[in-house]
Protein backbone atom coordinates (compact mmCIF):
# COMPACT_ATOMS: atom_id res chain seq x y z
CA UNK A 1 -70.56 5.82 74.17
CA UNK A 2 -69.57 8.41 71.66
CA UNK A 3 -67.79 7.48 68.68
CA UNK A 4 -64.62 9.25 68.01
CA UNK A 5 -66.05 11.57 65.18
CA UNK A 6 -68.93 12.66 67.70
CA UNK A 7 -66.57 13.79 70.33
CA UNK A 8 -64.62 15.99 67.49
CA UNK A 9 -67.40 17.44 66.34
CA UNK A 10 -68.61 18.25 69.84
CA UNK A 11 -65.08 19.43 70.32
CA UNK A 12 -65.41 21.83 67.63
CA UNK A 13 -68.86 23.01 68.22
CA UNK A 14 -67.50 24.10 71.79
CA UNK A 15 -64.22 25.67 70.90
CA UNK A 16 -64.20 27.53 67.76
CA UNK A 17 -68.52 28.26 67.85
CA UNK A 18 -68.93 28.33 71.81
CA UNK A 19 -71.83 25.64 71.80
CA UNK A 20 -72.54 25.21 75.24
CA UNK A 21 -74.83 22.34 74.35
CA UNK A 22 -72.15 20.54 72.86
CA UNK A 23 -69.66 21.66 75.64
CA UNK A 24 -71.75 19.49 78.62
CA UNK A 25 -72.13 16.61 76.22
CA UNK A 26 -68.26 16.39 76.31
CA UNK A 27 -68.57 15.91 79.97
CA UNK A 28 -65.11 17.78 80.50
CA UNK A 29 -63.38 17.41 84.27
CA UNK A 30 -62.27 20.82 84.62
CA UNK A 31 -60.94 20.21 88.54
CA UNK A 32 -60.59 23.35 89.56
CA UNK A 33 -60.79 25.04 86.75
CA UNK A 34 -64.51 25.64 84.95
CA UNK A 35 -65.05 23.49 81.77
CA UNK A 36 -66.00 26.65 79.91
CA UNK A 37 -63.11 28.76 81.24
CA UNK A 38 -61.05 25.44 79.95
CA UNK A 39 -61.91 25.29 76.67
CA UNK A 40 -61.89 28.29 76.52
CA UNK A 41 -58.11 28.27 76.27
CA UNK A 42 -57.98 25.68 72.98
CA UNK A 43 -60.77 28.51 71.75
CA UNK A 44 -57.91 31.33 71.82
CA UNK A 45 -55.32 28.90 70.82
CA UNK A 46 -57.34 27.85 67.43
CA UNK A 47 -58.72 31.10 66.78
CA UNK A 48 -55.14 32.90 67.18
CA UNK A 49 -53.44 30.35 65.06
CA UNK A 50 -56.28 31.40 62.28
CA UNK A 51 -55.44 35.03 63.15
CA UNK A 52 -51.78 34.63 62.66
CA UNK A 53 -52.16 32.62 59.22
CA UNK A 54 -54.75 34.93 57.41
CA UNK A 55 -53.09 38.24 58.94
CA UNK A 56 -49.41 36.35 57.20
CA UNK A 57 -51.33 36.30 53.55
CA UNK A 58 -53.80 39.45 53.82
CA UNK A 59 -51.57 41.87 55.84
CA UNK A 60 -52.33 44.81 53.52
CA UNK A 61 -56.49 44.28 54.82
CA UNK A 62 -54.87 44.04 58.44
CA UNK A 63 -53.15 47.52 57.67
CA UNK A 64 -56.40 48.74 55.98
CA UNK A 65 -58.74 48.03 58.90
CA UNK A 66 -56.69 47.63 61.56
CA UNK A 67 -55.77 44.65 64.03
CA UNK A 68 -58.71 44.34 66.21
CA UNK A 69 -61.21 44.96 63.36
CA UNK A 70 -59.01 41.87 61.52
CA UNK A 71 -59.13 39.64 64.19
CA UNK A 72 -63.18 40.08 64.68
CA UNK A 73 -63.24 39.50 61.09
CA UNK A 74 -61.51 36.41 61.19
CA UNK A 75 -63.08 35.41 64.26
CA UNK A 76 -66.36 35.38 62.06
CA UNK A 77 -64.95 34.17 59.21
CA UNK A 78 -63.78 30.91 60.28
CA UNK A 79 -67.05 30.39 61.63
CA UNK A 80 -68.56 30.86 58.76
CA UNK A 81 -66.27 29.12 56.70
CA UNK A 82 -65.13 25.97 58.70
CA UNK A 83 -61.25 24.78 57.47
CA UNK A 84 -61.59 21.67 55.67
CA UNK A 85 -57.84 20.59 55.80
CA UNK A 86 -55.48 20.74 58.59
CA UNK A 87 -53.13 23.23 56.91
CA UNK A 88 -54.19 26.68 57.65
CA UNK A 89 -51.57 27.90 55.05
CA UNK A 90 -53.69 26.79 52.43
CA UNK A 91 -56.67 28.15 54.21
CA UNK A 92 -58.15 31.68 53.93
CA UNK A 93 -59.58 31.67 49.87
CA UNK A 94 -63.67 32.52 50.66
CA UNK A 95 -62.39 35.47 52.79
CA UNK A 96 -62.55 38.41 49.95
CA UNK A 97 -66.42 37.02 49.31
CA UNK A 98 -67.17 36.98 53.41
CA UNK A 99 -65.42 40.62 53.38
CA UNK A 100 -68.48 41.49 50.20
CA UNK A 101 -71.30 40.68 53.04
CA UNK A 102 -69.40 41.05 56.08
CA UNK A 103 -72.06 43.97 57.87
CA UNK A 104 -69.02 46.18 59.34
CA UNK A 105 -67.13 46.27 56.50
CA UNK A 106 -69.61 47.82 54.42
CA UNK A 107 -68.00 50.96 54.67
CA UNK A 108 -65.23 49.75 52.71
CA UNK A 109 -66.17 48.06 49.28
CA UNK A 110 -62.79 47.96 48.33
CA UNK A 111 -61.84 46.03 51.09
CA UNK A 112 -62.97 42.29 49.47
CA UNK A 113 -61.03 43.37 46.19
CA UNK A 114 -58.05 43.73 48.08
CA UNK A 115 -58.30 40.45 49.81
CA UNK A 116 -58.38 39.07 46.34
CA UNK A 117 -55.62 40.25 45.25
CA UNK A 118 -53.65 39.07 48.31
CA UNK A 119 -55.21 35.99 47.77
CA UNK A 120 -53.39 35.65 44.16
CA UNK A 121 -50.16 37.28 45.61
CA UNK A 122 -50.37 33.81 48.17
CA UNK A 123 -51.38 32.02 45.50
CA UNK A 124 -48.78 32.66 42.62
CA UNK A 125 -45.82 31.79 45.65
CA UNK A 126 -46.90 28.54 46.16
CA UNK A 127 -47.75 27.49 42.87
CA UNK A 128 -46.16 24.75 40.82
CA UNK A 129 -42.80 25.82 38.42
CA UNK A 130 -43.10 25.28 34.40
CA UNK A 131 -40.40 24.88 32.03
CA UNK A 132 -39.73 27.95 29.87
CA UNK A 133 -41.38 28.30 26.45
CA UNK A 134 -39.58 26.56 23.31
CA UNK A 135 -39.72 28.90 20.61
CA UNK A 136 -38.44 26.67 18.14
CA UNK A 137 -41.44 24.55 18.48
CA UNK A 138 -43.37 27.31 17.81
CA UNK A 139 -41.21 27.76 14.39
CA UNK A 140 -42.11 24.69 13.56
CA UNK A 141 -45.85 24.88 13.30
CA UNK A 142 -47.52 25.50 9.79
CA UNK A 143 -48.64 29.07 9.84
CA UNK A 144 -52.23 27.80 8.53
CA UNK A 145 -52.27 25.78 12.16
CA UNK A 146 -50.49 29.00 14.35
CA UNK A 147 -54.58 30.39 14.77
CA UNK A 148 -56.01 27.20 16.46
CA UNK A 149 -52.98 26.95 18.72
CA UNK A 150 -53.96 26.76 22.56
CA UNK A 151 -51.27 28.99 24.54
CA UNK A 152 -50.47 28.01 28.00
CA UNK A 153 -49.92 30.42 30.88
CA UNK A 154 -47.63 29.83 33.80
CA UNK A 155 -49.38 27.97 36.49
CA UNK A 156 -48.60 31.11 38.90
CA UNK A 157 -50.63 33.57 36.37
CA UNK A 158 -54.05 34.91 38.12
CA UNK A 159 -55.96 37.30 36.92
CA UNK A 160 -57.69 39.75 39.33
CA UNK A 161 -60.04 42.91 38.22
CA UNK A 162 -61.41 45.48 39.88
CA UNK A 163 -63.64 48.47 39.95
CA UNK A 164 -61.20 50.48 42.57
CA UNK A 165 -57.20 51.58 41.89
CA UNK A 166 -56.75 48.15 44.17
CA UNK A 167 -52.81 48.05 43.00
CA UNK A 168 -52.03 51.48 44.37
CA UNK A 169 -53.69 50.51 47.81
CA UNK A 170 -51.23 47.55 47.68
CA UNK A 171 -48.58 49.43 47.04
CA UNK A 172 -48.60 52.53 49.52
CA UNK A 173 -49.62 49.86 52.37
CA UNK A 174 -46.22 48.03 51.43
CA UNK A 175 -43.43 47.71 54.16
CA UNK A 176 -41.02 50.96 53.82
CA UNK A 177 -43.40 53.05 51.68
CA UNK A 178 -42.53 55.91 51.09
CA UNK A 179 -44.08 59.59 49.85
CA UNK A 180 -47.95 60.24 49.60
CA UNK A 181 -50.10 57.44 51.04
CA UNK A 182 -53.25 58.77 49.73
CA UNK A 183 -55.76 56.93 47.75
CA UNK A 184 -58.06 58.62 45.36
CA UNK A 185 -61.02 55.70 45.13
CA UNK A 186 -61.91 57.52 41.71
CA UNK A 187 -58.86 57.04 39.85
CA UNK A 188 -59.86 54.09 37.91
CA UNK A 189 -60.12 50.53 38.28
CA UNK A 190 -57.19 47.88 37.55
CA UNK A 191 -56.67 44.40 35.49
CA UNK A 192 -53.76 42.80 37.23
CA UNK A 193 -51.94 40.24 35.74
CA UNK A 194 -50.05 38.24 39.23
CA UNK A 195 -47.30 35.84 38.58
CA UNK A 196 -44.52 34.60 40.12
CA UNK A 197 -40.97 35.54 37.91
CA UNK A 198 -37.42 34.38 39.42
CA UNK A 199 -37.05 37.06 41.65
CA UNK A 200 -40.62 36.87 43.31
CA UNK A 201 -44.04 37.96 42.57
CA UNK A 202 -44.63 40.55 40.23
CA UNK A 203 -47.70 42.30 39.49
CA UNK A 204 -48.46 43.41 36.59
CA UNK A 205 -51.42 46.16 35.45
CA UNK A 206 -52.80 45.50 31.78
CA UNK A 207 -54.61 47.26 29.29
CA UNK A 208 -58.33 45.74 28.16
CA UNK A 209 -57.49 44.16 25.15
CA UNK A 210 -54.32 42.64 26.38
CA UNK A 211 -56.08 41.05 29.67
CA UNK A 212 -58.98 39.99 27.03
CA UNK A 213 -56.37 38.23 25.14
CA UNK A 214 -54.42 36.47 28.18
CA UNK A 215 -57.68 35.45 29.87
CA UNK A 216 -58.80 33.70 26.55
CA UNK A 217 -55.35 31.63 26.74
CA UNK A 218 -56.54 30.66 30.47
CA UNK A 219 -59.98 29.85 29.47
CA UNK A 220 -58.55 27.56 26.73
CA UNK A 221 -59.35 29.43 23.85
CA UNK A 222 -57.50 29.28 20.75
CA UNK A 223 -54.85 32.02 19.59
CA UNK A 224 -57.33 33.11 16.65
CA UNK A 225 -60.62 33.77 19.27
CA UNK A 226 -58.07 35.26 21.83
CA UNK A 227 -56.99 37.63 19.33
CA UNK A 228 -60.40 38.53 18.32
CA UNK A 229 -61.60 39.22 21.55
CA UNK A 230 -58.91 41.40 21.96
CA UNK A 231 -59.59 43.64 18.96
CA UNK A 232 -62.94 43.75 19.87
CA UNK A 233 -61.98 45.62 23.19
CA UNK A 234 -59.06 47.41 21.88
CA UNK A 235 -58.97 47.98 17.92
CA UNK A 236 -54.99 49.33 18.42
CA UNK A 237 -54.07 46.03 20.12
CA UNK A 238 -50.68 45.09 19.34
CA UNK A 239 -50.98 40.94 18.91
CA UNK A 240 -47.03 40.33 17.87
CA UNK A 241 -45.87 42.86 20.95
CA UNK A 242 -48.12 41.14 23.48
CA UNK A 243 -47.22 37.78 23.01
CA UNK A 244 -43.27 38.36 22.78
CA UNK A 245 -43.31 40.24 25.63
CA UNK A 246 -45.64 37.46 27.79
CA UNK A 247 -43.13 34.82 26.00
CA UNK A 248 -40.26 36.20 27.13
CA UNK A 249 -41.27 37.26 30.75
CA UNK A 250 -42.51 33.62 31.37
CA UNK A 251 -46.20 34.28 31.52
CA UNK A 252 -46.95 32.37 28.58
CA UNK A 253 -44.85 29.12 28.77
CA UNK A 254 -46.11 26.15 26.29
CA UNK A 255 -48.72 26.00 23.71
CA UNK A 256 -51.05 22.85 22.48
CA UNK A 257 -51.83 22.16 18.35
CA UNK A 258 -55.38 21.06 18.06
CA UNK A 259 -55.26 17.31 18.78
CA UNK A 260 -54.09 17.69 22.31
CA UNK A 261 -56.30 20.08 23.39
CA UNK A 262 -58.59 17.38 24.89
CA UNK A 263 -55.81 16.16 27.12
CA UNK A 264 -55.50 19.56 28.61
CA UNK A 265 -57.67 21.01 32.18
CA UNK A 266 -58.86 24.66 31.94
CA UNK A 267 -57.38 26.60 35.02
C-alpha cells in the first residue's frame, strides 16, 4: 500500500501536470463519471485559485497581455515553479524570471520588469512595521564615528531597476487612468525606490547617485562607502538633502555604530 506522501504526490502529478501515469496508480472510482474527466475538476479548481492569486498581485501584466494570455502563463508557471507552502498569497516571486524565458512573451521584454515591480508593490504591503528614526540618537554620536555608521532602511524598502520607463507602464495601466495611455519604450529606464508610507505604497523614482547611496545602506555598507559610491555616480550628489529627506519620509528608520554591526542580517 501507498504511503500517504505517495498518494499526494501522485495526486499532484495528475492534477496540476496531467500525469496520466500517476492518475491510474491512484486507482480513482470515478462511477459514472471518467477518472480523468474527475480530476479534472480539482485541476481547474487548483489552477484557477493560482489564476486568481497571481492575477490579485500582477494585475498591471494581466492588463498588459491580456486574460487568456495570463492564465496560459500561469498555467505554465506553476508548473514550472511548484508552490512550496500552502499560502498562495505568498506565492508568485519566480514569475518576473519565468516571464524573461517564457517563449510567447518574447515579444514583450518589458513584461518580466513589470512583474518585478508588482512583485515589490506585494511585497512592501505585507511587510513588517519599524519604529520611526530617533534623531537625537543620531545627535549623540561623535562626528569622527557618524562615517562608519550602518543606516537602516524600512523593512518595506525594495529596490527595483530597469532598462524600460517600467513606472509609467504602471501608472497609465492604473484603475481610473486618465489622458494619454501611450508608452514610448525609449524614454529611459527607471530606479524605483517601493515602500510602504502611512497612507499606502508609494513609489518613488531616484536619481543614480541617490539609489547608489540607499542600496549601499541595504547592502550594509557604512555611511562613508555609501556616500562614496554615490559621488562616484553623481559628482552633484546632495548627501545632507538625501538623507533628511529619506529620514523624514520613513525610508531610512534606525542606524547601527560599529560594534553592532555583526548582530545585524543584510536584506
Amino acid at each position: 500500500m501507498p504511503s500517504l506522501r505517495e498518494v499526494q504526490r501522485r495526486f499532484v502529478a495528475a492534477t496540476v501536470f496531467g500525469d496520466s501515469g500517476a492518475l491510474a496508480e491512484l486507482g480513482i472510482v470515478a462511477g459514472a463519471l471518467d477518472p480523468t474527466a474527475r480530476i479534472a475538476i480539482y485541476r481547474d479548481n487548483a489552477l484557477g485559485n493560482y489564476r486568481k492569486a497571481l492575477a490579485a498581485t500582477y494585475p498591471v501584466v494581466q492588463r498588459l497581455v491580456g486574460i487568456a494570455f495570463f492564465n496560459a502563463a500561469i498555467d505554465a508557471f506553476v508548473r514550472a515553479h511548484p508552490s512550496p507552502r500552502g499560502d498562495v498569497n505568498r506565492y508568485g516571486s519566480e514569475l518576473a524570471r519565468f516571464l524573461a524565458a517564457y517563449p510567447p512573451a518574447r515579444e514583450l521584454p518589458y513584461l518580466p520588469h513589470v512583474a518585478r515591480l508588482e512583485w515589490a508593490i506585494d511585497q512592501a504591503n505585507i511587510a513588517a512595521d519599524a519604529p520611526p528614526f530617533d534623531p537625537a540618537a543620531l545627535r549623540a554620536v561623535p562626528e569622527d564615528v557618524l562615517g562608519e555608521l550602518r543606516f537602516v532602511l524600512h523593512p518595506s524598502a525594495q529596490f527595483v531597476v530597469s532598462a524600460y520607463p517600467i513606472f509609467h507602464i504602471w501608472q497609465v495601466n492604473q484603475p481610473g487612468h486618465a489622458g494619454d495611455d501611450r508608452v514610448d519604450l525609449g524614454e529611459g529606464g527607471d530606479a524605483l525606490l517601493v515602500r510602504r508610507a502611512s497612507d499606502g505604497v508609494v513609489i518613488e523614482r531616484l536619481a543614480a547617485g541617490e539609489h547608489a547611496f540607499l542600496a549601499a545602506f541595504a547592502g550594509n555598507r557604512a555611511l562613508r562607502d555609501a556616500t562614496e559610491r554615490a559621488f562616484g555616480i553623481e559628482p552633484s550628489f546632495d548627501l545632507a538633502d538625501v538623507l533628511r529627506r529619506h529620514v523624514s519620509a520613513g525610508t531610512v528608520v534606525a542606524f547601527l555604530a560599529p560594534s553592532d554591526v555583526s548582530s545585524w542580517t543584510p536584506r
